[in-house]
PDB file of N, CA and C in Angstrom:
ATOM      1  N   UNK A   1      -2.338 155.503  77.126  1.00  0.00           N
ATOM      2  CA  UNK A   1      -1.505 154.486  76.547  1.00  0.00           C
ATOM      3  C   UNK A   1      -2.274 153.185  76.585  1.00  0.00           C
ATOM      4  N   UNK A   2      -2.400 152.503  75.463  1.00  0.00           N
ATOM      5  CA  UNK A   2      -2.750 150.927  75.599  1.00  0.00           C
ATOM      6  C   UNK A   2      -1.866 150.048  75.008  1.00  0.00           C
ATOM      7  N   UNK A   3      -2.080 148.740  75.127  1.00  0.00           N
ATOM      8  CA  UNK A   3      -1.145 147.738  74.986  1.00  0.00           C
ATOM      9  C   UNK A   3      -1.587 146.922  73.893  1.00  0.00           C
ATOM     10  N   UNK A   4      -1.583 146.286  72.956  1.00  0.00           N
ATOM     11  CA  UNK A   4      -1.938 145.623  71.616  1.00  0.00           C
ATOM     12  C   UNK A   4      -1.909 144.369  71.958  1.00  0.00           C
ATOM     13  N   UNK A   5      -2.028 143.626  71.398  1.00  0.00           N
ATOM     14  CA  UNK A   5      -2.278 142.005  71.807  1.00  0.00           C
ATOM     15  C   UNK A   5      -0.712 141.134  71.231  1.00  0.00           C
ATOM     16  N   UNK A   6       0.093 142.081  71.033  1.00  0.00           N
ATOM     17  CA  UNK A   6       1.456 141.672  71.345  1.00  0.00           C
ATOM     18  C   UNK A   6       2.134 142.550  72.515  1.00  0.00           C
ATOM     19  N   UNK A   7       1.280 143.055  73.327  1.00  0.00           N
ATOM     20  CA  UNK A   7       1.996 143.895  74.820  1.00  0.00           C
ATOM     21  C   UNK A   7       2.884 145.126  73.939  1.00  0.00           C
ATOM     22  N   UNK A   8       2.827 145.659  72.905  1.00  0.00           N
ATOM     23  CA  UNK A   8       3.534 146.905  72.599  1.00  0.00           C
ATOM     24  C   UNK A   8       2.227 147.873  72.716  1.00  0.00           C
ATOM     25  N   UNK A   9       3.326 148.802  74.131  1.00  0.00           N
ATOM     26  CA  UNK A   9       2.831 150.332  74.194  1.00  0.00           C
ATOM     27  C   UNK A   9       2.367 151.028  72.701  1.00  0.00           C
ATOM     28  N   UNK A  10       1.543 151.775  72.982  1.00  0.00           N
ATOM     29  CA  UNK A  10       0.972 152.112  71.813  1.00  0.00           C
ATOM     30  C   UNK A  10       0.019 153.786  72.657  1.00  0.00           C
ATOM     31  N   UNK A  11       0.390 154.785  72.164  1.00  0.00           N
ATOM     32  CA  UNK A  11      -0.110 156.181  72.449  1.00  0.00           C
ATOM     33  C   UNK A  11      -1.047 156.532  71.326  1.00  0.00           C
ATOM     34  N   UNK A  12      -2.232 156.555  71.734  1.00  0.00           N
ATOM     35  CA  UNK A  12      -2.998 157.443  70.982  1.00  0.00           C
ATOM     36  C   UNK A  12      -3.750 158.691  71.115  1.00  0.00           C
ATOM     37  N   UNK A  13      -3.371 159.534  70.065  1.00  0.00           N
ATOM     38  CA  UNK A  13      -4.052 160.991  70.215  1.00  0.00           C
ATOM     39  C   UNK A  13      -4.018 161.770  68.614  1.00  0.00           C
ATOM     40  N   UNK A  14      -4.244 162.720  68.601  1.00  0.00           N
ATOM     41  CA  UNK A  14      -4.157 164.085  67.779  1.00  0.00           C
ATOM     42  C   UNK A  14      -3.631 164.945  67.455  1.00  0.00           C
ATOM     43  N   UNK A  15      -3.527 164.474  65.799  1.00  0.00           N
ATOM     44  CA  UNK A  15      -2.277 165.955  65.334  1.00  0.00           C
ATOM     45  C   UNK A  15      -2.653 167.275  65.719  1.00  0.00           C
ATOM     46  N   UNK A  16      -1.964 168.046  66.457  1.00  0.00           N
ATOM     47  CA  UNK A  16      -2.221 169.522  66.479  1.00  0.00           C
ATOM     48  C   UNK A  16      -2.821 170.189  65.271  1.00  0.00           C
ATOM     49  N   UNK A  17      -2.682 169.733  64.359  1.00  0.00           N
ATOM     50  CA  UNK A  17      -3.320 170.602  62.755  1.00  0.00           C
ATOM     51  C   UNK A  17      -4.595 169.630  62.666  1.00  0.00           C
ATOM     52  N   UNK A  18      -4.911 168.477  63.225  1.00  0.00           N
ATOM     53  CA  UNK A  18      -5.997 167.753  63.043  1.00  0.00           C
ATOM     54  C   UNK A  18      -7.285 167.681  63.920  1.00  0.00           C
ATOM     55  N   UNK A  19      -7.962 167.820  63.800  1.00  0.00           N
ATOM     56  CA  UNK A  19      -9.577 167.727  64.621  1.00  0.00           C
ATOM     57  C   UNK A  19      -9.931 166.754  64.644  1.00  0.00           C
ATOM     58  N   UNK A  20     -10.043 165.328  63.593  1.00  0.00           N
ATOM     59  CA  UNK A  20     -10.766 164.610  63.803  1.00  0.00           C
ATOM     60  C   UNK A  20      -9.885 163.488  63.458  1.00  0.00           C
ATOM     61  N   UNK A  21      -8.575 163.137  62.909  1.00  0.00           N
ATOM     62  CA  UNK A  21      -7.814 162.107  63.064  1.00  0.00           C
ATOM     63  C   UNK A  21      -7.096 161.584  63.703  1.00  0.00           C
ATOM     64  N   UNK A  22      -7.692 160.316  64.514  1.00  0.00           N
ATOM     65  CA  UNK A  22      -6.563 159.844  65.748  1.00  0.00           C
ATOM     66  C   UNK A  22      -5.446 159.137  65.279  1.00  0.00           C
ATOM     67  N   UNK A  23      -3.952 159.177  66.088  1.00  0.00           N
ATOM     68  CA  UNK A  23      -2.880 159.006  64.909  1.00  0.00           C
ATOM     69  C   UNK A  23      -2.452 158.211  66.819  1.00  0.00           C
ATOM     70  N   UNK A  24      -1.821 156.452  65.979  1.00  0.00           N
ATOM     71  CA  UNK A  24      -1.671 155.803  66.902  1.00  0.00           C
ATOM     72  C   UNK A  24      -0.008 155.675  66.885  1.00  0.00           C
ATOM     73  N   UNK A  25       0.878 155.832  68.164  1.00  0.00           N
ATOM     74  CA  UNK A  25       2.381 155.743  68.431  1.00  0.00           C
ATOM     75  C   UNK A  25       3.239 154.547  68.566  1.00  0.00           C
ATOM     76  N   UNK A  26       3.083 154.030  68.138  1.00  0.00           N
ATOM     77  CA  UNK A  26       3.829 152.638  68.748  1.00  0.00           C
ATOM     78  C   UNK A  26       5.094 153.080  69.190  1.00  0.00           C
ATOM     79  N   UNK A  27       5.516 152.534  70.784  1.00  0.00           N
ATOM     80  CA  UNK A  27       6.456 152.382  71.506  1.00  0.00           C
ATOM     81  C   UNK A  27       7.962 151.596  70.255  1.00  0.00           C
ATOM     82  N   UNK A  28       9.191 152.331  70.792  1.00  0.00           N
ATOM     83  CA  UNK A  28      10.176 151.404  69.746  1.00  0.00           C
ATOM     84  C   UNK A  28      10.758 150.932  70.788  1.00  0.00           C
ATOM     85  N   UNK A  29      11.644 151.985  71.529  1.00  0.00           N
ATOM     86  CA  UNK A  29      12.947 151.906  72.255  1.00  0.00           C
ATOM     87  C   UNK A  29      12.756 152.843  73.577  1.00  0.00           C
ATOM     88  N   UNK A  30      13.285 153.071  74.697  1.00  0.00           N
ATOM     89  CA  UNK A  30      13.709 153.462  75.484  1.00  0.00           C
ATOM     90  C   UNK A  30      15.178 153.490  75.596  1.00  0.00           C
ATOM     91  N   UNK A  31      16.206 154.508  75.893  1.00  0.00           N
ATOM     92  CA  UNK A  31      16.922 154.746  76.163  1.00  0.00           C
ATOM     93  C   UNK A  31      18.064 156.031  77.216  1.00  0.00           C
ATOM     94  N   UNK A  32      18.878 155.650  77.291  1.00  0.00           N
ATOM     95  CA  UNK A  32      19.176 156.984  78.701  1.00  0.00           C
ATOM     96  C   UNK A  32      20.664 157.874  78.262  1.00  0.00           C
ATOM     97  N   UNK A  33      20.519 159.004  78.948  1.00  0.00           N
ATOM     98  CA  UNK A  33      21.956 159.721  78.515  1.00  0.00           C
ATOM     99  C   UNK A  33      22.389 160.445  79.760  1.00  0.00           C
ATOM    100  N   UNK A  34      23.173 159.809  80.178  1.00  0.00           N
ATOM    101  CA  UNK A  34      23.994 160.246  81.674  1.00  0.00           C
ATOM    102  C   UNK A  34      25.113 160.689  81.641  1.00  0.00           C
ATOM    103  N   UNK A  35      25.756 161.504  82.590  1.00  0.00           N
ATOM    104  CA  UNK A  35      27.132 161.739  82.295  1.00  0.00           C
ATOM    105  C   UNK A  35      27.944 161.198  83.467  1.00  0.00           C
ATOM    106  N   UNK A  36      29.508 161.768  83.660  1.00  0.00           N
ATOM    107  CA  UNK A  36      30.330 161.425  84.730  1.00  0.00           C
ATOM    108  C   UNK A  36      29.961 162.071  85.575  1.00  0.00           C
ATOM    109  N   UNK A  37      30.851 161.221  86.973  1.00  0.00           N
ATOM    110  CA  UNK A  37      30.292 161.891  88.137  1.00  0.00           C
ATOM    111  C   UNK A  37      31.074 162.517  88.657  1.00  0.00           C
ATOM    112  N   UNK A  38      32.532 163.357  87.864  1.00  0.00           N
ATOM    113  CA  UNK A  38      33.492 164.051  88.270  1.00  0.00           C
ATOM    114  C   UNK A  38      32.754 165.632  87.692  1.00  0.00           C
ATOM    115  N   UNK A  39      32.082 165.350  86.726  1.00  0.00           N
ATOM    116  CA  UNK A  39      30.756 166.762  86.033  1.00  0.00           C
ATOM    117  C   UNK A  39      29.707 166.695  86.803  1.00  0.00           C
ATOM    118  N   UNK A  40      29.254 167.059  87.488  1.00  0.00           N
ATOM    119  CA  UNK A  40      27.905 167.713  88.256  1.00  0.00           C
ATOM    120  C   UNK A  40      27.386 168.377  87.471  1.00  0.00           C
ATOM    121  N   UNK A  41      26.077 167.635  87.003  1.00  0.00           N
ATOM    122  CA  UNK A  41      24.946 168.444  86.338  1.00  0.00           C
ATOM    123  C   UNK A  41      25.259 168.040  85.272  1.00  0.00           C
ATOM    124  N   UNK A  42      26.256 167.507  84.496  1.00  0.00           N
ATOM    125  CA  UNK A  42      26.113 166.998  83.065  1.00  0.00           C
ATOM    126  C   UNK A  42      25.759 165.979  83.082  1.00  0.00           C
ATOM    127  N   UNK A  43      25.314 165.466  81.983  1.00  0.00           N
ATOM    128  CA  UNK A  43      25.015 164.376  81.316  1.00  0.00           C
ATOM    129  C   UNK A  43      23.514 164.257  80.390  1.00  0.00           C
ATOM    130  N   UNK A  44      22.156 164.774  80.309  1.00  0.00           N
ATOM    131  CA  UNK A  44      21.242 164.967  80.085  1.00  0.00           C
ATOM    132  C   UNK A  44      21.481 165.499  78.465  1.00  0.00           C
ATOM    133  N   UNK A  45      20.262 165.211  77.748  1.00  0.00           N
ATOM    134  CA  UNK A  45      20.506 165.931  75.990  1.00  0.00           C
ATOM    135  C   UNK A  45      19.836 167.203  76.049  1.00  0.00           C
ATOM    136  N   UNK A  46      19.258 167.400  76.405  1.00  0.00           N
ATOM    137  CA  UNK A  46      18.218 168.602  77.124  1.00  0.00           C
ATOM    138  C   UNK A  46      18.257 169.605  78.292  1.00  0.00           C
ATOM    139  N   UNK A  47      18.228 170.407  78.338  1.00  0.00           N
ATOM    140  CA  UNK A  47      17.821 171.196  79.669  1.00  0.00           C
ATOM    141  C   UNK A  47      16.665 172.048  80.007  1.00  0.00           C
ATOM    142  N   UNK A  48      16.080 172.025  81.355  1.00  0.00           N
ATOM    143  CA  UNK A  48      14.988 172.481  82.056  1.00  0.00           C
ATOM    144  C   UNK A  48      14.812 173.667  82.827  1.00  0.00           C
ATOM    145  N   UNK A  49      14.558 174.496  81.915  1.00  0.00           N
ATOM    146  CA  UNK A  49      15.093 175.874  82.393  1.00  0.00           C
ATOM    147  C   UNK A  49      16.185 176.389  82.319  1.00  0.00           C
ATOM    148  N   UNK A  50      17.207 176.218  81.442  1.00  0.00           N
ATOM    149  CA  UNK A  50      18.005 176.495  82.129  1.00  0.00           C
ATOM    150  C   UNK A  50      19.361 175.237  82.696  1.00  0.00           C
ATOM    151  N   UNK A  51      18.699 174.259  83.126  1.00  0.00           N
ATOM    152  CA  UNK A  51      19.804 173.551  83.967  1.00  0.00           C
ATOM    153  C   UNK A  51      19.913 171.908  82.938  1.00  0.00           C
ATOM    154  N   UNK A  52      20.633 171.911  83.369  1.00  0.00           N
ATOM    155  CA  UNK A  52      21.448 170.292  82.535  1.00  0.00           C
ATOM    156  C   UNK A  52      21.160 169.322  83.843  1.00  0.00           C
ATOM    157  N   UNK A  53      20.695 168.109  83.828  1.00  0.00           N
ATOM    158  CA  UNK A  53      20.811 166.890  84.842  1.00  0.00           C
ATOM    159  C   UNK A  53      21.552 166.234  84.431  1.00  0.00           C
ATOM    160  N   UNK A  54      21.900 165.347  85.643  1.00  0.00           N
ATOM    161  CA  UNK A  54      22.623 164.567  85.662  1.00  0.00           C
ATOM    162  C   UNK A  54      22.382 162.631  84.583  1.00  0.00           C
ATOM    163  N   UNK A  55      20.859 162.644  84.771  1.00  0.00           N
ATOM    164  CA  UNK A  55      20.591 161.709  83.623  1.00  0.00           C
ATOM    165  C   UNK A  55      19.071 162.090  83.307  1.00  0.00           C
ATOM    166  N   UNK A  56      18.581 161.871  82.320  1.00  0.00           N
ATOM    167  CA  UNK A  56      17.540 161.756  81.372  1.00  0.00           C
ATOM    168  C   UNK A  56      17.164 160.151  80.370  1.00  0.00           C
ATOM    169  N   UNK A  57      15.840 160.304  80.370  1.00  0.00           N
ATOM    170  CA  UNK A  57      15.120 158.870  79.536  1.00  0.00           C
ATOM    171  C   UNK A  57      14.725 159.494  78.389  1.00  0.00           C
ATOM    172  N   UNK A  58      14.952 158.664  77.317  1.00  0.00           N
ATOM    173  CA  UNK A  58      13.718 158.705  76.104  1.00  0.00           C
ATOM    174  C   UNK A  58      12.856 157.471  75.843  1.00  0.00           C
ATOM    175  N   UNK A  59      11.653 158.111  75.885  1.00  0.00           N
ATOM    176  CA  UNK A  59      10.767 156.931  75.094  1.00  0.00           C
ATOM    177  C   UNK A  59      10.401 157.272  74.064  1.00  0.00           C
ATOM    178  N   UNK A  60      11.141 156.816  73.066  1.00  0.00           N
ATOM    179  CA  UNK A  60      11.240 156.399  71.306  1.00  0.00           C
ATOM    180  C   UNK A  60       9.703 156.026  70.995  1.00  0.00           C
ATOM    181  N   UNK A  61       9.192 156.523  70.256  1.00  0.00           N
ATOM    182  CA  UNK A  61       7.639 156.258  69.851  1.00  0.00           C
ATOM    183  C   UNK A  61       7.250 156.489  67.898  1.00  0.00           C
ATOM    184  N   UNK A  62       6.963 155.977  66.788  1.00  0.00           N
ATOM    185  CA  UNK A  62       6.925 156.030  65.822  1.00  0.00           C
ATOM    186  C   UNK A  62       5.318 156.167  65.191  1.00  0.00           C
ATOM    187  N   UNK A  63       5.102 156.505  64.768  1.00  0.00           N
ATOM    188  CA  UNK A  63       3.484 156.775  63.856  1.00  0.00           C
ATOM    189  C   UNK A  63       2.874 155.611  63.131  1.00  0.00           C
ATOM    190  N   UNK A  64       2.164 154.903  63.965  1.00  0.00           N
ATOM    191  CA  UNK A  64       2.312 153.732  62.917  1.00  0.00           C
ATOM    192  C   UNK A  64       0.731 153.932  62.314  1.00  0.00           C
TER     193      UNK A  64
END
């Protein structure tokens, strides 16, 4: 990850179908998805194996 000379995160790497074009990410958003705490184990958009957590992050990233 590097930072641009306005401090936006920025990921760079390689399309899986590509060998030789580096394709740079710019950071958008971060955001979270939690649930109640009367549900154990819900709240998450995803699950890991198998199991649901209680909260999960996204870091939002675009192709610029």
């Amino acid at each position: 990850m590097t930072l641009d000379a306005n401090d936006i995160p920025r990921i760079v790497g390689r399309q899986p179908e590509s060998e030789t074009d580096d394709i740079t990410w710019k950071f958008a958003q971060a955001h979270f998805h939690w649930g109640r705490l009367d549900h154990d184990g819900e709240g998450s958009e995803h699950y890991i194996e198998g199991v649901q957590h209680p909260l999960e992050i996204h870091f939002v990233h675009f192709n610029s």
